[in-house]
N, C-alpha and C. Protein backbone atom coordinates (compact mmCIF):
# COMPACT_ATOMS: atom_id res chain seq x y z
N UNK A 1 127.04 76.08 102.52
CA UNK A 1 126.68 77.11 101.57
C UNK A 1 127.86 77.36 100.65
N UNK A 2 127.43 77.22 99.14
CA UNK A 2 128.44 77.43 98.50
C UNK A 2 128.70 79.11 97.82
N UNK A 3 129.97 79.36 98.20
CA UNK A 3 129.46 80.83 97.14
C UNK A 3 129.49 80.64 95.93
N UNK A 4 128.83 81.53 95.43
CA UNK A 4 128.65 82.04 94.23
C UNK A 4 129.34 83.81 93.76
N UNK A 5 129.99 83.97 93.09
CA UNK A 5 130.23 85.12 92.72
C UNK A 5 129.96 85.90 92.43
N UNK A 6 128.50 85.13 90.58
CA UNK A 6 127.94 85.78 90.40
C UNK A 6 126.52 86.04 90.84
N UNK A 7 126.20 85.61 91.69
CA UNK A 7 125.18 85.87 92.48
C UNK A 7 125.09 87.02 93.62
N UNK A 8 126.82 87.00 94.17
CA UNK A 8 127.17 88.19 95.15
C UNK A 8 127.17 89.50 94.49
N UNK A 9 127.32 89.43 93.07
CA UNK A 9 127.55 90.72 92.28
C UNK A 9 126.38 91.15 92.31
N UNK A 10 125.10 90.02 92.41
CA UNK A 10 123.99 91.12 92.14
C UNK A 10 123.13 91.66 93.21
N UNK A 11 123.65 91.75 94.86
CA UNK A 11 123.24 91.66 96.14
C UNK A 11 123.38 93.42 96.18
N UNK A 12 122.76 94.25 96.88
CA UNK A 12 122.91 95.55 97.26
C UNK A 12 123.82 95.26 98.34
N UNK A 13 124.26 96.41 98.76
CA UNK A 13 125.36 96.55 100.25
C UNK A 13 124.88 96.16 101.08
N UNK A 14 123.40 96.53 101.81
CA UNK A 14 122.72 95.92 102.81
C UNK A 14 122.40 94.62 102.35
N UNK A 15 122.57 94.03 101.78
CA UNK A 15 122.24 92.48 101.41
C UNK A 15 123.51 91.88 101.65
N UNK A 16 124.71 92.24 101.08
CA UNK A 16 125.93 91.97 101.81
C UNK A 16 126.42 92.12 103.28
N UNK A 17 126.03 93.24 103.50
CA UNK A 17 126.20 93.55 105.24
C UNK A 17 125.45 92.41 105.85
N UNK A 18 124.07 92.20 105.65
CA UNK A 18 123.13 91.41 106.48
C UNK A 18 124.03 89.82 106.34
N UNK A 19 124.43 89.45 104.71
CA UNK A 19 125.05 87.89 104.97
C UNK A 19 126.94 88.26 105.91
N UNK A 20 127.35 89.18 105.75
CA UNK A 20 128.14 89.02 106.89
C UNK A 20 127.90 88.95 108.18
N UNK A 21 127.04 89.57 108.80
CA UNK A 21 126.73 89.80 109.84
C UNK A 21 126.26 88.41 109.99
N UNK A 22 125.32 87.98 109.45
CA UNK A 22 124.58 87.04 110.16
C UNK A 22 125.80 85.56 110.05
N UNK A 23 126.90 85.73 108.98
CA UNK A 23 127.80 84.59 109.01
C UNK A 23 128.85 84.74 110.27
N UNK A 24 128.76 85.91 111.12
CA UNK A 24 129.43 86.49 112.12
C UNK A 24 128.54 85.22 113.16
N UNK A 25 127.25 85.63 113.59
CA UNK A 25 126.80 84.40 114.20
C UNK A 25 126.62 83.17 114.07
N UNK A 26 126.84 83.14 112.69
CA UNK A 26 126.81 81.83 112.56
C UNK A 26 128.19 80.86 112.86
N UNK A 27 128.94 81.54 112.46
CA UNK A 27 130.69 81.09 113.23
C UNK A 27 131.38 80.69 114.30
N UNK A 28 130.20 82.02 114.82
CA UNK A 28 130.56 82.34 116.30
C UNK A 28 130.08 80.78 117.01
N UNK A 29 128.41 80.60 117.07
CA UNK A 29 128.18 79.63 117.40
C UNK A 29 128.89 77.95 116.99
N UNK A 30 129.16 77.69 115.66
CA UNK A 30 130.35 76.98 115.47
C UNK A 30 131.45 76.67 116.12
N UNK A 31 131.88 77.78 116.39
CA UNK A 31 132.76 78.09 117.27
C UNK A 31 132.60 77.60 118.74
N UNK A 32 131.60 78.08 119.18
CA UNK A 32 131.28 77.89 120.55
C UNK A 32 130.77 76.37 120.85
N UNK A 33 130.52 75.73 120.01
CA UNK A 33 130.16 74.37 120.24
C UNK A 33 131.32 73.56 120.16
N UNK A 34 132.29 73.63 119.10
CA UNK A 34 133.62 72.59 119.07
C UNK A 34 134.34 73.69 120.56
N UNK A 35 134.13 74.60 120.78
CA UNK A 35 134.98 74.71 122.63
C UNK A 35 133.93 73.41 123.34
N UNK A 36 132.79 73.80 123.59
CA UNK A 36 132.99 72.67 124.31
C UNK A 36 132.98 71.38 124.01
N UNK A 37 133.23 70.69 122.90
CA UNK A 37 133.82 69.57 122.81
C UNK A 37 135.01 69.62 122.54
N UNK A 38 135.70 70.28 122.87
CA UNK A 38 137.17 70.44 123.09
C UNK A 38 137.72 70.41 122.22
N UNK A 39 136.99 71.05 120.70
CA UNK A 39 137.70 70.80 118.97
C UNK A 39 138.42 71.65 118.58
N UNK A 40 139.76 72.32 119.34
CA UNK A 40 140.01 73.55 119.82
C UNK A 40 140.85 73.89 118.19
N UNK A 41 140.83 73.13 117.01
CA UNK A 41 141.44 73.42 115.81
C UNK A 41 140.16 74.39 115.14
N UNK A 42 138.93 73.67 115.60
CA UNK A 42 137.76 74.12 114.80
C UNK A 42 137.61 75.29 115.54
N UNK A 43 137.54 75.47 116.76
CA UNK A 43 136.74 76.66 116.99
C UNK A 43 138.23 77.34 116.67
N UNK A 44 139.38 77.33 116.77
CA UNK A 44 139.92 78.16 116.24
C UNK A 44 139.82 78.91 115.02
N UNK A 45 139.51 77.97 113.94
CA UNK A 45 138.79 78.51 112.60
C UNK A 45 138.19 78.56 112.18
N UNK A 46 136.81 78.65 112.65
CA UNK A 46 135.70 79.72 113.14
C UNK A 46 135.97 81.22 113.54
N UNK A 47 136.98 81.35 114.76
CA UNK A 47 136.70 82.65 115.31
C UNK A 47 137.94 83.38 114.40
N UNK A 48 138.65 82.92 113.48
CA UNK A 48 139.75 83.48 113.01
C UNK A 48 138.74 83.39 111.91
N UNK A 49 137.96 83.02 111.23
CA UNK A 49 136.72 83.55 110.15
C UNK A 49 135.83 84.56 110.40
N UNK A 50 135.09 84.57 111.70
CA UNK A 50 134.33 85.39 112.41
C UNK A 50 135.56 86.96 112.66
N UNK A 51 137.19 87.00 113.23
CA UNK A 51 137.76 88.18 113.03
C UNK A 51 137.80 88.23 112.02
N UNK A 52 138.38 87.76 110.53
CA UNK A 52 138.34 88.38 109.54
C UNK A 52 137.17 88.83 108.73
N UNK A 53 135.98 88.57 109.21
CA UNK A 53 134.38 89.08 108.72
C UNK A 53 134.64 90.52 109.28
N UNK A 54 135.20 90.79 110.70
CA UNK A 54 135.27 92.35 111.06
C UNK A 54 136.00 92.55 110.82
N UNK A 55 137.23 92.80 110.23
CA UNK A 55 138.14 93.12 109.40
C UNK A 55 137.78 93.62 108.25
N UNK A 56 136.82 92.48 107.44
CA UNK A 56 136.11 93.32 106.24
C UNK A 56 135.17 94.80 106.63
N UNK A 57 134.49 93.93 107.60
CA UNK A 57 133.47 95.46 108.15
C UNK A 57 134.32 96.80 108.72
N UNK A 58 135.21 96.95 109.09
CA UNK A 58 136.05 97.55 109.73
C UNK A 58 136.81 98.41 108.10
N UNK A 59 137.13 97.73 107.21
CA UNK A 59 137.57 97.88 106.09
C UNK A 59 136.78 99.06 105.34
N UNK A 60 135.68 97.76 105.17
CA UNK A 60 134.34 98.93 104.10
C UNK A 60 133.59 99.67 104.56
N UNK A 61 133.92 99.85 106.27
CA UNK A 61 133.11 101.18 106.88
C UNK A 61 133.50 102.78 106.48
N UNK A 62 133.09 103.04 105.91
CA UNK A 62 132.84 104.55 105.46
C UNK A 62 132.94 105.38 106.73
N UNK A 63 134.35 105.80 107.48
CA UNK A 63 134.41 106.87 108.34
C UNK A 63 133.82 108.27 108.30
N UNK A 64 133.63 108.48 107.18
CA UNK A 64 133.67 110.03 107.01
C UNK A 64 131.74 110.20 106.94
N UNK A 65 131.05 109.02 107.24
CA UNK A 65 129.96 108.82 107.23
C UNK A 65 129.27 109.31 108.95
N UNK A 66 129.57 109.37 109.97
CA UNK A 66 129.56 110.04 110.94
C UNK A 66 130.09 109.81 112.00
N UNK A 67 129.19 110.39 113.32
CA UNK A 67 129.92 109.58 114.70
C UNK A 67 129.61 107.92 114.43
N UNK A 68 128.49 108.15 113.83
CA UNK A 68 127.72 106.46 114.44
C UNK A 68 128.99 105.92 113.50
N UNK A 69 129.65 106.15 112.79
CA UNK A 69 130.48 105.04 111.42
C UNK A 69 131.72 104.47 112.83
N UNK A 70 131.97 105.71 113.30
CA UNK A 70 133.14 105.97 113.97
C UNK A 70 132.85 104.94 115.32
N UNK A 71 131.79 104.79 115.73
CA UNK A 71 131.39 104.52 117.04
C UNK A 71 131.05 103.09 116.69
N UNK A 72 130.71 102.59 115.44
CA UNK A 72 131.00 100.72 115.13
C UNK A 72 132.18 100.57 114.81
N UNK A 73 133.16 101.09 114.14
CA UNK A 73 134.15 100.92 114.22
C UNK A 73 134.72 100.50 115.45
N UNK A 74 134.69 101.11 116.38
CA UNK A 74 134.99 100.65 118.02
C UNK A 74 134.24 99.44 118.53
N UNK A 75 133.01 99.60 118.03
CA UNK A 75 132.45 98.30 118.33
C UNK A 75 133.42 96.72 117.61
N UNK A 76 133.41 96.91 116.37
CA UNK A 76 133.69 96.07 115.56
C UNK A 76 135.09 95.63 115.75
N UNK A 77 136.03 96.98 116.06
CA UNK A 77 137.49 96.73 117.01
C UNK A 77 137.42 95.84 118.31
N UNK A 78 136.30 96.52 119.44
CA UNK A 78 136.42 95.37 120.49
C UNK A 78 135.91 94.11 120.55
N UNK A 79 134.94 93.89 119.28
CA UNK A 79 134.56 92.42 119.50
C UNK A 79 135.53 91.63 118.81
N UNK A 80 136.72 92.10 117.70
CA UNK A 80 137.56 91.60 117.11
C UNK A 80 138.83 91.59 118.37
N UNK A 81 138.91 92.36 118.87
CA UNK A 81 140.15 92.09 119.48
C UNK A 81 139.27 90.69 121.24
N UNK A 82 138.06 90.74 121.30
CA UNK A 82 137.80 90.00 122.43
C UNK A 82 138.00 88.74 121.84
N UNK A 83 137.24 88.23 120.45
CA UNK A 83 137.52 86.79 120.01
C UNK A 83 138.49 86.53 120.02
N UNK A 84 139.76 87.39 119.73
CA UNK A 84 140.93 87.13 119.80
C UNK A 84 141.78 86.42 121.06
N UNK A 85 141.36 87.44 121.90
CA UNK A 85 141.60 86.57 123.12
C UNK A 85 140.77 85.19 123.53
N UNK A 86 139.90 85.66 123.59
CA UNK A 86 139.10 83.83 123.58
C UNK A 86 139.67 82.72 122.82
N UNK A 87 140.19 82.77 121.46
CA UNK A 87 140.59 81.73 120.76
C UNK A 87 141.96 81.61 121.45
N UNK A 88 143.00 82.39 122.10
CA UNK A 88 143.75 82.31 122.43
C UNK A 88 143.81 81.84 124.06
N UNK A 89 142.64 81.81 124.84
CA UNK A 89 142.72 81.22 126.36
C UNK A 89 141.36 79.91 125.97
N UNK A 90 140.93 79.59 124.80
CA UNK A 90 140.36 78.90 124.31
C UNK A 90 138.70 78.52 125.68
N UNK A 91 138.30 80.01 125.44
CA UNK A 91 137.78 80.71 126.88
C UNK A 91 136.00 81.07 125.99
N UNK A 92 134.91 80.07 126.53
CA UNK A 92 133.93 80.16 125.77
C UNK A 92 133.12 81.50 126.15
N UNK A 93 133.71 81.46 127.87
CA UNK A 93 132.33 82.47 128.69
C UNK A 93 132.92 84.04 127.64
N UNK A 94 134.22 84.26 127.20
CA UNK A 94 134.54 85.52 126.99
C UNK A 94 133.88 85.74 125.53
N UNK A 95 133.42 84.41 125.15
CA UNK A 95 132.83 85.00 123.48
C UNK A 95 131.23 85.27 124.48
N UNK A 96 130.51 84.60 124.79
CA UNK A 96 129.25 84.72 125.30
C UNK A 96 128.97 86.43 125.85
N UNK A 97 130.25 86.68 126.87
CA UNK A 97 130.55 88.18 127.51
C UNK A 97 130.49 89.08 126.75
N UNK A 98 131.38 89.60 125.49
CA UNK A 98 131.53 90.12 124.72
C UNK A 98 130.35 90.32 124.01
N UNK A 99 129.45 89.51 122.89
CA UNK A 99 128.18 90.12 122.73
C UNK A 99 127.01 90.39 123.64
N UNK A 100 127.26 89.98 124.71
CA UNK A 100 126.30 90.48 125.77
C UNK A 100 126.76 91.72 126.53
N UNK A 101 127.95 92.08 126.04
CA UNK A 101 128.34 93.47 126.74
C UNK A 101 128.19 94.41 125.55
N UNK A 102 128.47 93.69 124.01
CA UNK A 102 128.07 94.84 123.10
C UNK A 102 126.45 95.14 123.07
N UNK A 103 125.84 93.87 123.29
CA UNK A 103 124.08 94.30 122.94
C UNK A 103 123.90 95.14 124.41
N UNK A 104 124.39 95.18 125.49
CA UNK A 104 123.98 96.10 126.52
C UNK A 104 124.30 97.28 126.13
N UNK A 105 125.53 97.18 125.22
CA UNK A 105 125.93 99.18 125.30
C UNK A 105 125.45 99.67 124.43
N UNK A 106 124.78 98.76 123.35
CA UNK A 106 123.92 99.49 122.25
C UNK A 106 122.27 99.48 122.37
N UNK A 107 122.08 98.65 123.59
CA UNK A 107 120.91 98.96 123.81
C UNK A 107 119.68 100.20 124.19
N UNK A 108 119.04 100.15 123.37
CA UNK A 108 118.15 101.80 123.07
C UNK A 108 116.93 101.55 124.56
């Protein structure tokens, strides 16, 4: 996918949120496939694309917007600081763990 600039200019916020988010999984899985073929350059830069996607989100989250702003923020902190460690013990089960421990704690 190539970007486009002026095409991003004309996206609403939720149209932006949704292509980060969903380039969050899409990375992730990238990611998770060169671990196990042992492409440990690639999945490294993947999950160092996938932290800096929450970095942006973490960025353009509007705190003063409520608990819930405040309470992804934490989310978006611990799944950034878990990839972190995973790329660093080059550790697949801890990316798999991590969104399966965030979709449990946000589960309604």
């Amino acid at each position: 996918m190539e970007l486009n600039l002026a095409e991003l200019d004309k996206l609403s916020k939720e149209e932006l949120l949704l292509m980060l988010v969903d380039g969050t999984v899409k990375y992730t899985n990238i990611s998770k496939e060169a671990l196990l073929n042992n492409d440990y350059l690639k999945a490294h830069n993947e999950l160092v694309r996938v932290q800096n996607i929450f970095t942006e989100l973490m960025t353009t989250l509007d705190q003063n917007a409520g608990q819930w702003a405040k309470d992804m923020y934490k989310v978006y902190e611990f799944i950034k600081s878990e990839l972190a460690i995973a790329d660093e013990n080059k550790d697949i089960k801890i990316i798999r763990d991590t969104w399966h421990e965030v979709y449990n704690q946000l589960k309604i």
